[in-house]
Structure formats: structure tokens, C-alpha cells
C-alpha atoms as a PDB file:
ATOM      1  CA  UNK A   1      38.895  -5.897 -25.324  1.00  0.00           C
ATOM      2  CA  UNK A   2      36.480  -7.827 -27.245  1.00  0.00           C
ATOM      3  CA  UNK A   3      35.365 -10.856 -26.067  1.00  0.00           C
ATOM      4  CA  UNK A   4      33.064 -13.395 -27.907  1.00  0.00           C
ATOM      5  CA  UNK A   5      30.160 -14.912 -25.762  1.00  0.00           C
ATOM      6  CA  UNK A   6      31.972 -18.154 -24.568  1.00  0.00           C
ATOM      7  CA  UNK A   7      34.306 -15.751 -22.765  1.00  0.00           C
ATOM      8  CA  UNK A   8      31.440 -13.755 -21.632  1.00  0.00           C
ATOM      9  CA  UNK A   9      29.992 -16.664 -20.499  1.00  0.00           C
ATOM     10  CA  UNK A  10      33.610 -17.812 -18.514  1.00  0.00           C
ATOM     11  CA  UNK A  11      34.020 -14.858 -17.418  1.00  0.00           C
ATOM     12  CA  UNK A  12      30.549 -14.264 -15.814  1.00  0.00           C
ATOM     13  CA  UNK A  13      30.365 -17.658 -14.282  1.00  0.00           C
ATOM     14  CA  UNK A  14      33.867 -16.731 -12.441  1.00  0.00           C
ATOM     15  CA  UNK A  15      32.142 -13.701 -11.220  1.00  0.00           C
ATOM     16  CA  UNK A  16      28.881 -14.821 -10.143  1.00  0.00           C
ATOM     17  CA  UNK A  17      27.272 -16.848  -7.091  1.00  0.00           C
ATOM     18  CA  UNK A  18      24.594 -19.509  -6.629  1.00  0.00           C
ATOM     19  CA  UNK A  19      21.302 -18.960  -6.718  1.00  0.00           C
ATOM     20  CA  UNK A  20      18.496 -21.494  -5.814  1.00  0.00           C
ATOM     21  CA  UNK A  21      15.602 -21.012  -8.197  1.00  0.00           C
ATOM     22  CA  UNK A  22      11.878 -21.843  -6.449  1.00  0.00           C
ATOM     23  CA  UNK A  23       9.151 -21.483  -9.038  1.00  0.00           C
ATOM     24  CA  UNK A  24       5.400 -22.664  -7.591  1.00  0.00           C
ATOM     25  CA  UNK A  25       6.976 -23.756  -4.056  1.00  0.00           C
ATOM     26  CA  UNK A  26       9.362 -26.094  -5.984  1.00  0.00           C
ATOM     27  CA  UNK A  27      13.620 -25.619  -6.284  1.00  0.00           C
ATOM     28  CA  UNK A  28      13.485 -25.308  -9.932  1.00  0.00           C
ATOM     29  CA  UNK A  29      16.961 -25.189 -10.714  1.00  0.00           C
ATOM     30  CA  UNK A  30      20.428 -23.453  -9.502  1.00  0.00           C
ATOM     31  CA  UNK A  31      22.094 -21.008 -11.632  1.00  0.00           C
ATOM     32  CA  UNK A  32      24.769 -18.249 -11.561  1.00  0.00           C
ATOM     33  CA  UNK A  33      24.128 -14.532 -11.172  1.00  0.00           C
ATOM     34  CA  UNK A  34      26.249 -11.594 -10.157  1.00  0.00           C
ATOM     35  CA  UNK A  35      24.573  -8.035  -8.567  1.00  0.00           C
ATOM     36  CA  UNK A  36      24.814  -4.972 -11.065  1.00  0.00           C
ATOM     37  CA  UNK A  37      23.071  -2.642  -8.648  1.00  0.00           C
ATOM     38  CA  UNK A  38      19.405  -1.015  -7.867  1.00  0.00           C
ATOM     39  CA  UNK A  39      17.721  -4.595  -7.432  1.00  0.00           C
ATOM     40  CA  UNK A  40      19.344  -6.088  -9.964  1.00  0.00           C
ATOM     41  CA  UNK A  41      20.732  -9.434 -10.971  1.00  0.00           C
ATOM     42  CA  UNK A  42      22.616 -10.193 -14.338  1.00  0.00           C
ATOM     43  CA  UNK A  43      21.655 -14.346 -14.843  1.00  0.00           C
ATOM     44  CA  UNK A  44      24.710 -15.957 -16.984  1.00  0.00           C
ATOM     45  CA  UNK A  45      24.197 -17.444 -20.278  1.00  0.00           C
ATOM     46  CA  UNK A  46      22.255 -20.664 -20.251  1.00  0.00           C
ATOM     47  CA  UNK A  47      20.294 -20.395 -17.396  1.00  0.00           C
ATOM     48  CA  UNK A  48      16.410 -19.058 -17.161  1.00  0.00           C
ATOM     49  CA  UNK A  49      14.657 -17.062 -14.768  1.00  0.00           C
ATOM     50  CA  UNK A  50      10.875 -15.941 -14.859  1.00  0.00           C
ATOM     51  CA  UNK A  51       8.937 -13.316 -13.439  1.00  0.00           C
ATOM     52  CA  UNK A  52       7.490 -14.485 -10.246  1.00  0.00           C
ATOM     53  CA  UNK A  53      10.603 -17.004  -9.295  1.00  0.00           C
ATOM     54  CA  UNK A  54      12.187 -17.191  -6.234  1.00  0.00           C
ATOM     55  CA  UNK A  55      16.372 -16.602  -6.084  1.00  0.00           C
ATOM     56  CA  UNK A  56      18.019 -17.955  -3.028  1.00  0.00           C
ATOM     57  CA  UNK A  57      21.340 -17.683  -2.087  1.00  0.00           C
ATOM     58  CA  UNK A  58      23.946 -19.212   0.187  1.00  0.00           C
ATOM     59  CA  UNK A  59      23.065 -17.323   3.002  1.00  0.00           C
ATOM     60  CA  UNK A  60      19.207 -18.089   2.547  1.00  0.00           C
ATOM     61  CA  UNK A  61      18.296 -14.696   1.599  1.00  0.00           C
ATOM     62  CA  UNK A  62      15.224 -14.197  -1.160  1.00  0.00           C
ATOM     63  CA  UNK A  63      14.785 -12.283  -4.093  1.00  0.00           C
ATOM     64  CA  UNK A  64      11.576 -12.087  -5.585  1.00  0.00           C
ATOM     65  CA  UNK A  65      12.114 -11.574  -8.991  1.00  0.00           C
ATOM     66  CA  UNK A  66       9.825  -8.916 -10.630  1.00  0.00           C
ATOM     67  CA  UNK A  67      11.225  -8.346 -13.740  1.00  0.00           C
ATOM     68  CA  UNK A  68      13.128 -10.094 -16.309  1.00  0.00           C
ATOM     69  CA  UNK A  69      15.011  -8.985 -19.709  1.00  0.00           C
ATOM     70  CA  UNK A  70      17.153 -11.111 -22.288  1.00  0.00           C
ATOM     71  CA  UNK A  71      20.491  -9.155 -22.528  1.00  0.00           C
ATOM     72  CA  UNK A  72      20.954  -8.802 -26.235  1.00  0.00           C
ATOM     73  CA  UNK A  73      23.976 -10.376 -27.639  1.00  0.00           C
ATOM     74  CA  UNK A  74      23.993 -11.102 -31.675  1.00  0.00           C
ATOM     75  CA  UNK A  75      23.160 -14.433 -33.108  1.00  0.00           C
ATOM     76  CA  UNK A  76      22.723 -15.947 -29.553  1.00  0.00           C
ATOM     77  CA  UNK A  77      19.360 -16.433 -28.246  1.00  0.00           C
ATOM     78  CA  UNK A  78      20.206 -16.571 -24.742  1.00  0.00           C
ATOM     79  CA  UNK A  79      23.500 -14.403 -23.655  1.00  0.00           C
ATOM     80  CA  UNK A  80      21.645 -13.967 -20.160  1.00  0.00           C
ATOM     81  CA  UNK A  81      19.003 -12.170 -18.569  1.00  0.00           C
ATOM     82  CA  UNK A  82      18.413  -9.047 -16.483  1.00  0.00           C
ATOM     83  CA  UNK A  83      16.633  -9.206 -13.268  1.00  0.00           C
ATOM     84  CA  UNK A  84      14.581  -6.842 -11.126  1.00  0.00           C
ATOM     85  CA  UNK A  85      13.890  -8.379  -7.626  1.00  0.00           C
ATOM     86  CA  UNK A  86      12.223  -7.366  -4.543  1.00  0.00           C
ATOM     87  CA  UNK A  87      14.143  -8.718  -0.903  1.00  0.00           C
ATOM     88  CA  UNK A  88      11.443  -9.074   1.785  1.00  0.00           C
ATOM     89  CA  UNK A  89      13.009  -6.044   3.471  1.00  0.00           C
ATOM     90  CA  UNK A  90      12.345  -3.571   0.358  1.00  0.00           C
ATOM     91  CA  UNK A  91       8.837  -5.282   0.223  1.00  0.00           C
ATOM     92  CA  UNK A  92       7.322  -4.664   3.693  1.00  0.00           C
ATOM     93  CA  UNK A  93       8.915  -1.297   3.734  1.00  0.00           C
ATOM     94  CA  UNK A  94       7.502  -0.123   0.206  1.00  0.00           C
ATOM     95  CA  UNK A  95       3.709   0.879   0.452  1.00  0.00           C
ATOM     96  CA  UNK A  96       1.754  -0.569  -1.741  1.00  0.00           C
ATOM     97  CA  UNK A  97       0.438   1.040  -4.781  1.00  0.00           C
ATOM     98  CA  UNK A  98      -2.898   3.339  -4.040  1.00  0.00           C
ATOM     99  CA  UNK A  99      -5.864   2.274  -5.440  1.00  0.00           C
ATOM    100  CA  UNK A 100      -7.778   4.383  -7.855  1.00  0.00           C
ATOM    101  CA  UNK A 101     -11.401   5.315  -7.811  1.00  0.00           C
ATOM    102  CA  UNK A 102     -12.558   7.278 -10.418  1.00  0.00           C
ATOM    103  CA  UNK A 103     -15.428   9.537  -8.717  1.00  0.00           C
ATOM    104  CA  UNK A 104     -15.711   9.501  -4.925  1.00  0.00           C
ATOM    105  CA  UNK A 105     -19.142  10.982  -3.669  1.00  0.00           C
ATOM    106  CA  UNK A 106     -19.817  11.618   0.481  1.00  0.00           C
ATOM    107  CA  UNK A 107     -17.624  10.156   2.975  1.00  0.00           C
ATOM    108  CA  UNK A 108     -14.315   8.290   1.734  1.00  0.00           C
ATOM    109  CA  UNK A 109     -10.776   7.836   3.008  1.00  0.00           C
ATOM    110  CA  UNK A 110      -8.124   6.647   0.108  1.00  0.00           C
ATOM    111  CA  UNK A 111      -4.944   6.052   0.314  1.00  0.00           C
ATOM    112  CA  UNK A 112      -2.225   3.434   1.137  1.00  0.00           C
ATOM    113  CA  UNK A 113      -0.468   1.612   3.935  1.00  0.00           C
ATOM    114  CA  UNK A 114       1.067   4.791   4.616  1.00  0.00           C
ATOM    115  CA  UNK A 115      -1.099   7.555   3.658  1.00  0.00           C
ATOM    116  CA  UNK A 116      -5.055   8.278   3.920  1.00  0.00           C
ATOM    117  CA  UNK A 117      -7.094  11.083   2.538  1.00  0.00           C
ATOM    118  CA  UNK A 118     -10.028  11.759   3.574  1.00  0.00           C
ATOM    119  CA  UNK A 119     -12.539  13.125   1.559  1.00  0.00           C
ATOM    120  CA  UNK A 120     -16.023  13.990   4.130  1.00  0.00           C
ATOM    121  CA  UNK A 121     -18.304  16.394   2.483  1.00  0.00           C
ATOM    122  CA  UNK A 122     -19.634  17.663   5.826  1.00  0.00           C
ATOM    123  CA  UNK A 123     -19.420  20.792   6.662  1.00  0.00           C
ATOM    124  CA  UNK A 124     -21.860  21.725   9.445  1.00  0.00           C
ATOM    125  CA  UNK A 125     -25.000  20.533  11.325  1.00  0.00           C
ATOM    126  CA  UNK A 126     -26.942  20.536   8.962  1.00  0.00           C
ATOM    127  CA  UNK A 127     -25.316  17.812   6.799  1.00  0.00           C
ATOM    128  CA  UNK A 128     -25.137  16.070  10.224  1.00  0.00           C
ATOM    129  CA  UNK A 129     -28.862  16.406  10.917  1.00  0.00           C
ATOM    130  CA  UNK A 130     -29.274  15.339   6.921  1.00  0.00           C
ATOM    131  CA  UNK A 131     -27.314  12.633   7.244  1.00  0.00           C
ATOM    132  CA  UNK A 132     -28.987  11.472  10.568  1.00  0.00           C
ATOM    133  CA  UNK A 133     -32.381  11.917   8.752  1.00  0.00           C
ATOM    134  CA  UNK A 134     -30.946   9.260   6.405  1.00  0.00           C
ATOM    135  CA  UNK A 135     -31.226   6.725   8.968  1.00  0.00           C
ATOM    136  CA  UNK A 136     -34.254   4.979   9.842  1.00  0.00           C
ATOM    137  CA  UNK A 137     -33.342   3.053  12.900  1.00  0.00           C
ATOM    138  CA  UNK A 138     -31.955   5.749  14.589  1.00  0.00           C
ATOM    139  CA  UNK A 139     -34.402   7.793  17.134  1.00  0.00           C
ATOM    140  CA  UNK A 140     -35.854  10.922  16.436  1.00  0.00           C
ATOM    141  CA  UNK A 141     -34.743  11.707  20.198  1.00  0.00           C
ATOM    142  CA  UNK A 142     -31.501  10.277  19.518  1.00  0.00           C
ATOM    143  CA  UNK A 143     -30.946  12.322  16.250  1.00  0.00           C
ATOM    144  CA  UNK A 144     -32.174  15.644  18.746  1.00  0.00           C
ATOM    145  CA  UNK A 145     -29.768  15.204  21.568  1.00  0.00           C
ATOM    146  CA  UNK A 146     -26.580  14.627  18.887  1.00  0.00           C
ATOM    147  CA  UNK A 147     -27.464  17.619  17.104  1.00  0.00           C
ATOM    148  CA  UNK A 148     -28.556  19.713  20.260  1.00  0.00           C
ATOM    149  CA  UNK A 149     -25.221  18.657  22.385  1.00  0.00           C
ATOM    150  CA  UNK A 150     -22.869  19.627  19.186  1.00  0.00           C
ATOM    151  CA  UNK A 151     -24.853  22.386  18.915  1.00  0.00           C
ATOM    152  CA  UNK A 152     -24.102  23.798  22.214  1.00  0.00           C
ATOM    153  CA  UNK A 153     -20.808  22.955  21.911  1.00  0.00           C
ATOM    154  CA  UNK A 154     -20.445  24.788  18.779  1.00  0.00           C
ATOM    155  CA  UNK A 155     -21.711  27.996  20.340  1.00  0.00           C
ATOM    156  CA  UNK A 156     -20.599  27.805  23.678  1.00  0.00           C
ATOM    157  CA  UNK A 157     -16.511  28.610  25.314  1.00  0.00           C
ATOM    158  CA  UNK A 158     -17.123  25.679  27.228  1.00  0.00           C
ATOM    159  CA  UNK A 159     -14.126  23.525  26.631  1.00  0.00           C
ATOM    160  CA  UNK A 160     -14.933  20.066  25.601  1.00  0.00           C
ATOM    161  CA  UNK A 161     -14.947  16.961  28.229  1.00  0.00           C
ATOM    162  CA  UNK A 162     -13.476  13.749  27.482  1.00  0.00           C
ATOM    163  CA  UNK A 163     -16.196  11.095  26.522  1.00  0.00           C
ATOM    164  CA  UNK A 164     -19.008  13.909  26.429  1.00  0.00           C
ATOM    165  CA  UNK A 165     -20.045  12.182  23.298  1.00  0.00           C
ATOM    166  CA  UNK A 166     -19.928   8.303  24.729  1.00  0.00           C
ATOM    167  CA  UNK A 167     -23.321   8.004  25.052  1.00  0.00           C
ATOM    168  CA  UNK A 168     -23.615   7.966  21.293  1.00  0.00           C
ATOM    169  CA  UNK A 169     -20.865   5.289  20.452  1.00  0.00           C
ATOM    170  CA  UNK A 170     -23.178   2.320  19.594  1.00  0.00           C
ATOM    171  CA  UNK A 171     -24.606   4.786  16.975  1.00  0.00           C
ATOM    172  CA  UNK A 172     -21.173   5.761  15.719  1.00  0.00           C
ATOM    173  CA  UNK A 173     -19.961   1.853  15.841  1.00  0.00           C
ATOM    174  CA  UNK A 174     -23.116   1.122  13.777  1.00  0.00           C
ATOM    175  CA  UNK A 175     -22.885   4.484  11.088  1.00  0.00           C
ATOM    176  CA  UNK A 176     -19.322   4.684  10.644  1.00  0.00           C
ATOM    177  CA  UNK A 177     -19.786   7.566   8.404  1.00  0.00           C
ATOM    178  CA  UNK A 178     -21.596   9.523  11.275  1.00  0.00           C
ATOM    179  CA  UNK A 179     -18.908   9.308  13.927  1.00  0.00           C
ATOM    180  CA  UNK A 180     -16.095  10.502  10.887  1.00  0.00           C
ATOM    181  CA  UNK A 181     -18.573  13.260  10.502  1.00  0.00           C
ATOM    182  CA  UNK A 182     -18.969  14.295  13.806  1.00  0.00           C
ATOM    183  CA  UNK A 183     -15.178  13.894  14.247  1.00  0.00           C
ATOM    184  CA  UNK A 184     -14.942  16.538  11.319  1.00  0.00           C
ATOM    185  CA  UNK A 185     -17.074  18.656  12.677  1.00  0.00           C
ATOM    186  CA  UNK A 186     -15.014  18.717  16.202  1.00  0.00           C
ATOM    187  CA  UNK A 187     -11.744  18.871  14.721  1.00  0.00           C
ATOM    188  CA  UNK A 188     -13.289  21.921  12.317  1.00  0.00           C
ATOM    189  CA  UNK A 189     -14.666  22.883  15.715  1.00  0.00           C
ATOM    190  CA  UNK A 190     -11.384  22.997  17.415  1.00  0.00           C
ATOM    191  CA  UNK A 191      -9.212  24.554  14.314  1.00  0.00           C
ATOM    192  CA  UNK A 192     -11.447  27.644  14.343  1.00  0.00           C
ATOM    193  CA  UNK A 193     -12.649  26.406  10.983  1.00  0.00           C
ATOM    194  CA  UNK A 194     -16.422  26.668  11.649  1.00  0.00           C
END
């Protein structure tokens, strides 16, 4: 059956709903579109959608519109569009895109909304006592009783109390970078991994 684009066009308005366009805040337009599947609309001939619109149908449900292609039809510049959209479900639920750093050096944690690496290039005391040395408002008798207490703890079976680090938590509140190291070192402590 071949059909020329004013039955295309018949036949596609017949099969499709109405959409509300919103484009900057603003109800641009309504126009007819019918679902082909995977997030995607097909717009009828004669109507426009851009990236970055708003589609809202009769039930008040959005569709953010992410991507748009002219369907290909010959001799006609507009035989309708193809649309990519986002619902507000799909968007909460899909983590956003990691961001990419090209060299990480020292302490870091990457990742998304879901998932975190963390990349902490300490390995024993003595990158904690180095990296306390960095400090210059911190106490030599502070830096001491860290490094002495997780010292002890290192080589003693003496099971670890909760809050037997408290003491230090303005430190670790004001060097973030020293309390992940210190947590490190514990959880390396506790896996056997020291």
C-alpha cells in the first residue's frame, strides 16, 4: 500500500493525540503525535517541535523533549519529526552523567548520583603523619596523639571503641581529607589489609 503524504498525514492525525507544546515557560502551540516506542514520539506533518520543548498531554503528563529528527519523505520539507523525550520519572531515576577529570592526584571521590570512587593515596601512618605535617594550624601535640592512638590501635588486638577517635572531630570537620584518610586507614585496619 502506497500512500502519498496527504494520506500519511490523514492517517497520522487519526492516530495521534494532543500534545501541549511549552517552549521558555510559554504554551507554544498544540499539535498531534502518536508513541512509536523507547521514548519516542512521531510529530505529524505540519507541526514543529524543538529540542528543549515541553509536550503535555491530556492527562497533564510531561515529556521533555531531548531529541528531534525530520522524518524524510521526498520533495516535502516537513513530513514530521521524530522525538526523543525524557518523563520526569525516567529523569530522577537516571543518574546523571559522571564527570570527567583528566588526572586526579591525592584524595578524590568521583562518581555520580549513584556511584563514588574513591581514589585516597594513603596507605599507612606515615602518609598520615605527612599529611598532618602539611598543616600548619594543627598542634604538634595534636598531630602526636592521632598518630600515637592509631598507632596503638594498629598494633594492638584491642578491639576498637565507638567514638575512640571523637576527640579529633573538629580536626576532621576542618581537613576533610584527614578524616577520609584515617577512615582508610581503619577500614584497611579492619580488612586485614595493613
Amino acid at each position: 500500500m502506497n500512500m502519498d503524504l496527504e494520506q500519511m498525514k490523514s492517517f497520522m492525525e487519526e492516530s495521534s493525540k494532543d500534545f501541549d507544546v511549552f517552549r521558555n515557560d510559554s504554551k507554544v502551540d498544540t499539535i498531534k503525535a502518536f508513541f512509536t516506542g523507547n521514548h519516542g514520539l512521531q510529530v505529524t506533518p505540519s507541526y514543529e517541535v524543538m529540542e528543549g520543548d515541553i509536550l503535555v498531554d491530556e492527562l497533564n503528563k510531561k515529556y521533555f523533549v531531548n531529541e528531534v529528527n525530520p522524518i524524510p519523505y521526498p520533495g516535502e520539507p516537513n513530513a514530521g519529526f521524530e522525538v526523543k523525550y525524557d518523563t520526569e520519572f525516567s529523569k530522577q531515576n537516571n543518574p546523571k552523567s559522571p564527570i570527567t577529570i583528566g588526572t586526579v592526584n591525592g584524595i578524590a571521590s568521583i562518581g555520580d548520583n549513584n556511584n563514588n570512587v574513591f581514589n585516597n593515596s594513603v596507605n599507612d601512618l606515615k602518609d598520615i603523619k605527612n599529611l598532618l605535617d602539611s598543616y600548619s594550624d594543627v598542634s604538634d601535640k595534636q598531630k602526636e596523639e592521632l598518630i600515637s592512638l592509631l598507632d596503638i590501635t594498629k598494633d594492638s588486638n584491642i578491639p576498637m571503641s565507638a567514638g575512640f577517635l571523637s576527640k579529633f572531630k573538629s580536626l576532621f570537620e576542618k581537613h576533610s581529607e584527614l578524616g577520609i584518610s584515617v577512615g582508610v586507614f581503619i577500614v584497611k585496619l579492619l580488612s586485614n589489609l595493613l
